[in-house]
N, C-alpha and C. Protein backbone atom coordinates (compact mmCIF):
# COMPACT_ATOMS: atom_id res chain seq x y z
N UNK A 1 60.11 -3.89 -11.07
CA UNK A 1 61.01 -4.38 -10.04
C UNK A 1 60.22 -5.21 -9.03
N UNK A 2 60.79 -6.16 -8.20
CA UNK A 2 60.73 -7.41 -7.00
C UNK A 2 61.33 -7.20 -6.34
N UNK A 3 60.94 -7.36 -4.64
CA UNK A 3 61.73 -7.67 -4.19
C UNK A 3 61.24 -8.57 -3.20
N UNK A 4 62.01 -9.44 -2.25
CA UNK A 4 61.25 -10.05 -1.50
C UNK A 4 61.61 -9.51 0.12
N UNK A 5 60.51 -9.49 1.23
CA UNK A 5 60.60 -9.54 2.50
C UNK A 5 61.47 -10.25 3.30
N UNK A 6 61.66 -11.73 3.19
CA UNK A 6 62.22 -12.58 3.72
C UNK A 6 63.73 -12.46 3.24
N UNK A 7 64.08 -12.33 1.84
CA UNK A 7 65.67 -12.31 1.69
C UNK A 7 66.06 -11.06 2.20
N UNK A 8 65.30 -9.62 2.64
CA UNK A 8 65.96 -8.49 3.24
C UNK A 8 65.90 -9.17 4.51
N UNK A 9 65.07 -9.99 5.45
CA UNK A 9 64.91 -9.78 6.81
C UNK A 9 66.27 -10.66 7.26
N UNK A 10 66.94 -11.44 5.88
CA UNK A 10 67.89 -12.76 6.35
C UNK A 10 69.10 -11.60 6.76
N UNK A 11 69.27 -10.57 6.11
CA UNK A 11 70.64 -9.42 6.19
C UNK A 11 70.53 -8.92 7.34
N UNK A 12 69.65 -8.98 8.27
CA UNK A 12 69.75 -8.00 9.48
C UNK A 12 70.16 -9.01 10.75
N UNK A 13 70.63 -8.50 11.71
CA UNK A 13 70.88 -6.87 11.48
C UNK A 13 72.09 -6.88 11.33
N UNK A 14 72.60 -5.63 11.07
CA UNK A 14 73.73 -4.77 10.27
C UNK A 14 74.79 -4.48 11.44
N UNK A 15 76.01 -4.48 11.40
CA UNK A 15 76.99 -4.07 12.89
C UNK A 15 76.46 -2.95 13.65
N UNK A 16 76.37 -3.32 14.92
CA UNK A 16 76.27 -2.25 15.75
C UNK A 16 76.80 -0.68 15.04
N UNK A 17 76.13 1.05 15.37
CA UNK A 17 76.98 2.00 15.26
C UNK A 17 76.79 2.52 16.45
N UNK A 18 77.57 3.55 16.29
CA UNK A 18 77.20 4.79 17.39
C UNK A 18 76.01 4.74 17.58
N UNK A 19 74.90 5.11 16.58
CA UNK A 19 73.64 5.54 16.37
C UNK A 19 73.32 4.54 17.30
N UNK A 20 73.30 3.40 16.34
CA UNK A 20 72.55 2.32 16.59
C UNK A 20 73.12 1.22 17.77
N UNK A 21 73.27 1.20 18.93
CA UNK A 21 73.92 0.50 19.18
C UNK A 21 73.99 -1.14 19.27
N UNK A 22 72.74 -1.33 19.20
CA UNK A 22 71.67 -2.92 19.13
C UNK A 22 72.27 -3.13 17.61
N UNK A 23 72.53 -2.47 16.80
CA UNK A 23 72.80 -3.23 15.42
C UNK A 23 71.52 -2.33 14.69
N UNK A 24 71.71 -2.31 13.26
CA UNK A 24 71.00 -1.55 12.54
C UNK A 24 70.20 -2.45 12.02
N UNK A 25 69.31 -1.57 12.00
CA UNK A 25 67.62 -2.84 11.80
C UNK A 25 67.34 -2.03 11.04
N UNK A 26 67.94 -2.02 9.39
CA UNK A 26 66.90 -1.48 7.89
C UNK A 26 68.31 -1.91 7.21
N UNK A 27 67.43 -2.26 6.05
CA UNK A 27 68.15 -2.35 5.14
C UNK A 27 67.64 -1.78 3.66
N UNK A 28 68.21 -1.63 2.80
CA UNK A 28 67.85 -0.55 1.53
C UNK A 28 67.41 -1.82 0.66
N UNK A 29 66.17 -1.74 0.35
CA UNK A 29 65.56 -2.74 -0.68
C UNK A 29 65.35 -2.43 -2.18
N UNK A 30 65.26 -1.28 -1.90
CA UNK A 30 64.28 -0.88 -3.56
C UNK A 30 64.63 0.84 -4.12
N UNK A 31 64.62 1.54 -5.17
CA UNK A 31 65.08 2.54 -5.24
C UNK A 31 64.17 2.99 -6.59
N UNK A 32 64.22 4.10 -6.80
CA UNK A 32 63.44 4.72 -8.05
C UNK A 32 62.86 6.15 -7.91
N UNK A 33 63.38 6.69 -8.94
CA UNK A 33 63.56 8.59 -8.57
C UNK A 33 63.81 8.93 -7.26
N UNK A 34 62.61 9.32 -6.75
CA UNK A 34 62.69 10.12 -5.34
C UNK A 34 62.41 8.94 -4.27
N UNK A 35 62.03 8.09 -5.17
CA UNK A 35 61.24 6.84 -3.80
C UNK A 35 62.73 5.68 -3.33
N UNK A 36 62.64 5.86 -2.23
CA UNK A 36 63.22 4.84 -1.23
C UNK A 36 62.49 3.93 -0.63
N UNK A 37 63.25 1.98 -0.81
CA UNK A 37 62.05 1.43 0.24
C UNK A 37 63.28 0.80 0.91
N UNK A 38 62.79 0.71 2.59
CA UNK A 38 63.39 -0.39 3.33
C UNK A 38 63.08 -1.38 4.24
N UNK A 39 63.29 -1.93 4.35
CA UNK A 39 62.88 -3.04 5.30
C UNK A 39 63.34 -2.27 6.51
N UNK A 40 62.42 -1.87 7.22
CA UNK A 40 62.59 -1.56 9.03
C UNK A 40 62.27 -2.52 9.73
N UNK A 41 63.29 -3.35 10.96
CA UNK A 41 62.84 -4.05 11.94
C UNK A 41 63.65 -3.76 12.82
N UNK A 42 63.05 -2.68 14.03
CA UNK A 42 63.85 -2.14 15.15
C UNK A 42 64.08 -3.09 16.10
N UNK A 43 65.09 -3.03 16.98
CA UNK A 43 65.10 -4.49 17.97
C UNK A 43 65.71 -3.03 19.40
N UNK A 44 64.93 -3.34 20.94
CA UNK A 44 65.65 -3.08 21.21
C UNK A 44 64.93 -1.30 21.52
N UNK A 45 66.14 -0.27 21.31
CA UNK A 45 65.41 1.18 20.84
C UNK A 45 65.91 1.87 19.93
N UNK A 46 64.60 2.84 19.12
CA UNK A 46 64.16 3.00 17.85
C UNK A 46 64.97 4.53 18.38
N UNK A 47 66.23 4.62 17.20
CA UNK A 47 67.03 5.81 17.69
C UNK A 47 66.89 6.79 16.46
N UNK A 48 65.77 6.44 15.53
CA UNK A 48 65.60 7.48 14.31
C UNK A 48 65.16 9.02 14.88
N UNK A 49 65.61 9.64 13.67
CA UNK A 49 65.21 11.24 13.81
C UNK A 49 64.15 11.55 12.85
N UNK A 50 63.64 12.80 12.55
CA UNK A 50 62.89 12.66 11.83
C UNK A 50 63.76 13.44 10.03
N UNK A 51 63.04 12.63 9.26
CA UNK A 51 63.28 12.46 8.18
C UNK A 51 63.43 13.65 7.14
N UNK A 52 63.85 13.82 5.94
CA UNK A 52 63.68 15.22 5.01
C UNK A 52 62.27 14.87 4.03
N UNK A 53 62.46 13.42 3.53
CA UNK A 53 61.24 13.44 3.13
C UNK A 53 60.00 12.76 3.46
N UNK A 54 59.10 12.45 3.30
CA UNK A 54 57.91 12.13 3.61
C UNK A 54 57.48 10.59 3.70
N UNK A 55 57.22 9.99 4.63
CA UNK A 55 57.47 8.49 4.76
C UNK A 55 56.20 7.83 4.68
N UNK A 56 56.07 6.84 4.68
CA UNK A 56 55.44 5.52 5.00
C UNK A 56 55.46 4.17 5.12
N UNK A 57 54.97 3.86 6.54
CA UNK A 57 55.25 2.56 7.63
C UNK A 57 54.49 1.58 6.56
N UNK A 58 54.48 0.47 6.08
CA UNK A 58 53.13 -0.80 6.40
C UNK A 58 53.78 -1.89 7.02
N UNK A 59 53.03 -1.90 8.03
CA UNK A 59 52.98 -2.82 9.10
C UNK A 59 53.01 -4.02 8.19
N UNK A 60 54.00 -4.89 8.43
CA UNK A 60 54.22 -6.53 7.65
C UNK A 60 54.11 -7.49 9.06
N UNK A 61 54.30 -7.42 10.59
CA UNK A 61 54.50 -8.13 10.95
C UNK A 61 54.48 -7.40 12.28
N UNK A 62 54.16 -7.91 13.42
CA UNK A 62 53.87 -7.05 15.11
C UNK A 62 52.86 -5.99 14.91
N UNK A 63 53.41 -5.45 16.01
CA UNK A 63 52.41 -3.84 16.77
C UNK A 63 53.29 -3.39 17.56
N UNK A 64 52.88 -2.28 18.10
CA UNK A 64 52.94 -1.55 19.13
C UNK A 64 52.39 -0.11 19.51
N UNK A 65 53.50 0.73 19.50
CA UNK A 65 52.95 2.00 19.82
C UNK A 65 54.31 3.01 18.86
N UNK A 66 53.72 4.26 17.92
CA UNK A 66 54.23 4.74 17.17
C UNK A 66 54.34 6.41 18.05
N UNK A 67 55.60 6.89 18.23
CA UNK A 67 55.26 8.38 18.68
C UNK A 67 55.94 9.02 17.92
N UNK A 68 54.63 10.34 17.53
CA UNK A 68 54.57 10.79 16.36
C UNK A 68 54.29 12.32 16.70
N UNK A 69 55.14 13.33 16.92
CA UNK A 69 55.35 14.42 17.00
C UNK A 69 53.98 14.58 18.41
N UNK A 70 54.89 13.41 19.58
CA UNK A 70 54.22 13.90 21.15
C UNK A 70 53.27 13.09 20.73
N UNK A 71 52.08 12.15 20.11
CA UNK A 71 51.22 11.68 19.94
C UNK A 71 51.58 10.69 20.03
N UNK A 72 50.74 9.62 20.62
CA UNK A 72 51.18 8.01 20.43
C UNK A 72 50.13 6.97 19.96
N UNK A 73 50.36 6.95 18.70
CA UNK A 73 49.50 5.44 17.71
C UNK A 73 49.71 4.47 18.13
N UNK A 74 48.83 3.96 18.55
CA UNK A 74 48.99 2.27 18.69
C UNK A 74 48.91 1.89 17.44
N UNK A 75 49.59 0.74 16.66
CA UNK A 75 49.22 -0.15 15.36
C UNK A 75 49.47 -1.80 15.59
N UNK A 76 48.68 -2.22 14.73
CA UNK A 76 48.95 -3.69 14.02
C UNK A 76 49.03 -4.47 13.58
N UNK A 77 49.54 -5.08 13.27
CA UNK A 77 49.98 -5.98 11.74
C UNK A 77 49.15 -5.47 10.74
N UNK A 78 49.40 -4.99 9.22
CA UNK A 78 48.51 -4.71 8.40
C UNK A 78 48.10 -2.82 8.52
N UNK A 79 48.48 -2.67 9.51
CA UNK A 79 48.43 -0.93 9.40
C UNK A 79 49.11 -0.33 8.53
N UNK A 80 48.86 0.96 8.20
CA UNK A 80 49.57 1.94 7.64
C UNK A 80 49.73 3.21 8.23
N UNK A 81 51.06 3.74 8.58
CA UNK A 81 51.04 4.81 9.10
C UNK A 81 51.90 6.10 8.33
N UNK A 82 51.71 6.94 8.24
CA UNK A 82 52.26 8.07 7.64
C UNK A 82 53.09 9.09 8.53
N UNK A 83 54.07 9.90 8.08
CA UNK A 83 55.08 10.20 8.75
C UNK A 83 55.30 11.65 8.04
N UNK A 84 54.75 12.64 8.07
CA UNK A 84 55.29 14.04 6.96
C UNK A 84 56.82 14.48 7.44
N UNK A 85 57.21 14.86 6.50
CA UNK A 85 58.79 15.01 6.34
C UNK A 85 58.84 16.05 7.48
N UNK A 86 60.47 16.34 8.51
CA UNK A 86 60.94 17.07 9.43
C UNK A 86 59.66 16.56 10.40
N UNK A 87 59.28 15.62 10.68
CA UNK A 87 58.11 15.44 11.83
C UNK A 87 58.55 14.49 13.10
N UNK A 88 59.23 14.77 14.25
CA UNK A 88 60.26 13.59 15.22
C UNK A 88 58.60 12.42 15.41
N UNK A 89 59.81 11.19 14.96
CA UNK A 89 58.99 10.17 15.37
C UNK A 89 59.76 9.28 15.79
N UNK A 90 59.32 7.71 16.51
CA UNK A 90 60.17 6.98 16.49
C UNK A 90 59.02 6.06 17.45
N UNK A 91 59.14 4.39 17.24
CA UNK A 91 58.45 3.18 18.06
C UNK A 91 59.01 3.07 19.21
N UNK A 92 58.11 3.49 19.93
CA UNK A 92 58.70 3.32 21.43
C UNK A 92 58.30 2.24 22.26
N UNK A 93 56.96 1.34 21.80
CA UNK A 93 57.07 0.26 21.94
C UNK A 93 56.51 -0.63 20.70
N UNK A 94 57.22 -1.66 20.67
CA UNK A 94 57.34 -2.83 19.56
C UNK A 94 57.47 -4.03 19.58
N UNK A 95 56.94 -4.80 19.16
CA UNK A 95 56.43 -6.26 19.63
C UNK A 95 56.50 -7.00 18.22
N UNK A 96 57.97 -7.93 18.29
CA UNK A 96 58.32 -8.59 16.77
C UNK A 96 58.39 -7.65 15.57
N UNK A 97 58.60 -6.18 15.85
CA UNK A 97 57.73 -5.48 14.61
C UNK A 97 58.86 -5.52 13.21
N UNK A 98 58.12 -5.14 12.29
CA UNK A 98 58.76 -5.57 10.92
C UNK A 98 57.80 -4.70 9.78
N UNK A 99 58.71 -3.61 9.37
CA UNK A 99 57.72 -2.69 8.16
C UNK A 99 58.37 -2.83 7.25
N UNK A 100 57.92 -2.29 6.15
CA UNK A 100 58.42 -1.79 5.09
C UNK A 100 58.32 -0.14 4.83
N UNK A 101 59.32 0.80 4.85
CA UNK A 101 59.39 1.92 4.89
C UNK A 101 59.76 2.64 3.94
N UNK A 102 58.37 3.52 3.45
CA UNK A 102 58.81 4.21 1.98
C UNK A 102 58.75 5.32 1.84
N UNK A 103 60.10 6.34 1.51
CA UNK A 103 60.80 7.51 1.47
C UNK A 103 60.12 8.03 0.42
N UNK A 104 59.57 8.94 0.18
CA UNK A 104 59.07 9.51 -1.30
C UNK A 104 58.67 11.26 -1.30
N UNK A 105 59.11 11.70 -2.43
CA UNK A 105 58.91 13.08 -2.60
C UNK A 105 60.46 14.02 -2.63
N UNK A 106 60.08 15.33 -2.46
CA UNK A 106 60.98 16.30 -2.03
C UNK A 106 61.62 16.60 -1.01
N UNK A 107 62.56 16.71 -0.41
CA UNK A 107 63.08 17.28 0.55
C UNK A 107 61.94 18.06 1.37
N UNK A 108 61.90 18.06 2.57
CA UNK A 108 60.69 19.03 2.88
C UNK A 108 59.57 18.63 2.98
N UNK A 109 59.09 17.16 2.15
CA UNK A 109 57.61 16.79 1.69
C UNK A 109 56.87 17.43 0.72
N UNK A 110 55.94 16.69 0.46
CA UNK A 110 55.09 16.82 -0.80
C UNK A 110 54.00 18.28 -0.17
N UNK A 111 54.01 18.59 1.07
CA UNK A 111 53.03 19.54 1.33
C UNK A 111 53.97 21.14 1.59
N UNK A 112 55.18 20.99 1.56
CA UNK A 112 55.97 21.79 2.20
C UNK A 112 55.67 22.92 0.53
């Protein structure tokens, strides 16, 4: 499978929800068994919860600052950050940012 960056980034963002009220910044790119990928580009504030399974950020584009169960990562462009499943996270600050975000494993995570 292919996919490209630029034809997901043309779909966003997605109608405003409840959740989201800025408009939804991901879109579902790629799929296979347990693995999920999406294009994340938050605009605005990052209203995610934390997840069932086990994630990972790569930085395609910006920086900022990642908070990650009370901890705060700075990243940029070209980083990789990891996310273990049930762990509250969310970018609290973000500058152009643009990932690709990949769902993978069990419910629970791969360590659970």
């Amino acid at each position: 499978m292919k996919i490209g960056l630029k034809e997901h980034l043309a779909k966003l963002p997605l109608q405003p929800t409840t959740t989201w009220p800025e408009g939804v910044w991901d879109i579902d790119a790629m799929q296979h068994g347990s693995m999920s990928l999406i294009v994340f580009a938050p605009q605005g504030k990052d209203y995610q919860s934390a997840h069932t399974q086990d994630e990972i950020y790569v930085v395609m584009q910006g920086n900022g600052v990642l908070e990650l169960d009370g901890e705060h990562l700075a990243f940029d462009q070209g980083d990789v950050l990891f996310v273990a499943a049930g762990i509250e996270h969310r970018f609290i600050e973000m500058h152009d940012l643009v990932t690709w975000a990949i769902f993978y494993g069990p419910d629970g995570g791969e360590a659970a």
